[in-house]
C-alpha atoms as a PDB file:
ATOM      1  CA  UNK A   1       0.000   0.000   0.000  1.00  0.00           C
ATOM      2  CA  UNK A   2       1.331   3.552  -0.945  1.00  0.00           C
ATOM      3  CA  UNK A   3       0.279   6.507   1.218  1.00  0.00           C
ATOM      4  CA  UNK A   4       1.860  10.203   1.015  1.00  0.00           C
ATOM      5  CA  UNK A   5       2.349  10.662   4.729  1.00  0.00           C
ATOM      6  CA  UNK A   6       6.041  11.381   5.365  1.00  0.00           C
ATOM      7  CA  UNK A   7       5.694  10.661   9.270  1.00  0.00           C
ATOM      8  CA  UNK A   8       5.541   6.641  10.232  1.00  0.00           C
ATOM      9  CA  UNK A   9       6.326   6.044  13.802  1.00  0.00           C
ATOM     10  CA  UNK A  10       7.156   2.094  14.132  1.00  0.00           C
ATOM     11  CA  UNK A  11       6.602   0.358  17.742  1.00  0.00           C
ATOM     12  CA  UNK A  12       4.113  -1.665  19.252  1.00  0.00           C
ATOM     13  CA  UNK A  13       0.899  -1.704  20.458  1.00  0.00           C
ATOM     14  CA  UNK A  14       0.099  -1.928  24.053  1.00  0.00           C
ATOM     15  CA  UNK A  15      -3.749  -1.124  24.451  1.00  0.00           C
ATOM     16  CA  UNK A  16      -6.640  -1.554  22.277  1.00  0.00           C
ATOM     17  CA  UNK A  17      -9.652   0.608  23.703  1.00  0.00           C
ATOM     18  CA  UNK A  18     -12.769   0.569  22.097  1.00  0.00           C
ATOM     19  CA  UNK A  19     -15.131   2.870  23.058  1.00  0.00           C
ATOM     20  CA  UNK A  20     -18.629   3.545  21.415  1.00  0.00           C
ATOM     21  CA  UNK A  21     -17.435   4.538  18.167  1.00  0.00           C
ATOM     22  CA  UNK A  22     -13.869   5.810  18.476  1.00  0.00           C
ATOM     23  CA  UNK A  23     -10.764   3.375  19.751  1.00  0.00           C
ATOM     24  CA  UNK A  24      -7.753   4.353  21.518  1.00  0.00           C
ATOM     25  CA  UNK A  25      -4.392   2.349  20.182  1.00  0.00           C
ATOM     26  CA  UNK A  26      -2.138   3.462  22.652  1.00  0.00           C
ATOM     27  CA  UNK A  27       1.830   2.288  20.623  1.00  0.00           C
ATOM     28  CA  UNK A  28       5.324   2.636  22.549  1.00  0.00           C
ATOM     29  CA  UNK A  29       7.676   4.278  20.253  1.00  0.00           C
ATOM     30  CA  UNK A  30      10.626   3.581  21.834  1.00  0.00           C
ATOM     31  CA  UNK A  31       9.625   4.174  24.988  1.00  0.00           C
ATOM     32  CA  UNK A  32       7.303   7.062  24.266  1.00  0.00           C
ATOM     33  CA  UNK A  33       3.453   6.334  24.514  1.00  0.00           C
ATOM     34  CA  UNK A  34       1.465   7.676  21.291  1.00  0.00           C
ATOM     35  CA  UNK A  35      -2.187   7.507  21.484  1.00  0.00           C
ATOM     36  CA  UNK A  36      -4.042   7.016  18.067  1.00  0.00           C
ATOM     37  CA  UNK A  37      -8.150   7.451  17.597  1.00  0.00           C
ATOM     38  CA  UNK A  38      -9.260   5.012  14.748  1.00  0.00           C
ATOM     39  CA  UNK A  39     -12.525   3.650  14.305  1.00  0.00           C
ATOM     40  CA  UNK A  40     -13.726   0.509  16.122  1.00  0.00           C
ATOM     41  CA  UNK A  41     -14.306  -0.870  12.523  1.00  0.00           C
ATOM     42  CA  UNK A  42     -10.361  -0.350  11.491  1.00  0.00           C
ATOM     43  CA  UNK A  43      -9.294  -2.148  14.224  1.00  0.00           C
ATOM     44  CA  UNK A  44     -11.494  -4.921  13.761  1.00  0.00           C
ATOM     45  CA  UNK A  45     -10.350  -5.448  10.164  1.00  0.00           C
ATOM     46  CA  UNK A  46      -6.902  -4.708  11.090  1.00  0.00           C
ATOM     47  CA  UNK A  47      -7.102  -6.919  13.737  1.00  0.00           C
ATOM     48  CA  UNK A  48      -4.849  -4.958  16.357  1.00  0.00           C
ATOM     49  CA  UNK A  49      -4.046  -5.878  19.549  1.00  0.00           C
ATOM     50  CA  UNK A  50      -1.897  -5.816  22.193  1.00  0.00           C
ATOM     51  CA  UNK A  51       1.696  -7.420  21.685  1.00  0.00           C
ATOM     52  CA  UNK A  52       1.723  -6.011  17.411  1.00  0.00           C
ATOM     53  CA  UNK A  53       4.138  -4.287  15.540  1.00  0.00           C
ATOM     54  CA  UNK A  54       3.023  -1.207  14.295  1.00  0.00           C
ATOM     55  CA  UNK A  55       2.921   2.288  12.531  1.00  0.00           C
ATOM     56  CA  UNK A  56       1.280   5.464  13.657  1.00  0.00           C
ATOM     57  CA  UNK A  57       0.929   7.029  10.528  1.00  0.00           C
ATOM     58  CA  UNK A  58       0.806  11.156  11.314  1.00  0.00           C
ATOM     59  CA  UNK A  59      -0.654  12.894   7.912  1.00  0.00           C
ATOM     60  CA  UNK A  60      -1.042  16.854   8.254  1.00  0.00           C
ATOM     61  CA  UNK A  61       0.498  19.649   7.100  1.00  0.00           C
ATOM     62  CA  UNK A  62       1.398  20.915  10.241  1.00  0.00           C
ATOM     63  CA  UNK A  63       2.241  19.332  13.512  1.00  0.00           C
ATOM     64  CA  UNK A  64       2.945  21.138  16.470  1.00  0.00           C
ATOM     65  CA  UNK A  65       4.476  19.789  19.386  1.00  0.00           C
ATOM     66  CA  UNK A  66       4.822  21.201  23.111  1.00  0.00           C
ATOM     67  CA  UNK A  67       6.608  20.173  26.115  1.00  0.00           C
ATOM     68  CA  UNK A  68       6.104  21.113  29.234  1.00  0.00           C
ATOM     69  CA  UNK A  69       8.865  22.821  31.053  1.00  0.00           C
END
């Protein structure tokens, strides 16, 4: 599969939290938690769970990122 996002974070997924419509894939990136909302139907057909290699895939034309001093 070809996508234009530039930004693919590898690591792997430690929680799989489905709420009503909306999940939360929470994936280390070594050793830095990112927190992904997907649908409850993409993880189903992805199949994701706890234990998986994978990629958060960031796609925008700006990210901004803080840290608290």
């Amino acid at each position: 599969m070809r996508i234009s996002a530039r930004n693919r974070l590898k690591g792997t997924i430690v929680e799989v939290k489905k709420g009503q419509t909306t999940a939360h894939v929470r994936i280390d990136v070594k050793g830095i938690i990112v927190t992904t909302a997907i649908t409850n139907e993409a993880v189903d057909e992805l199949g994701l769970k706890a234990g998986q290699e994978a990629y958060a895939i960031v796609k925008a034309s700006d990210v901004m990122v803080g840290l608290d001093n």
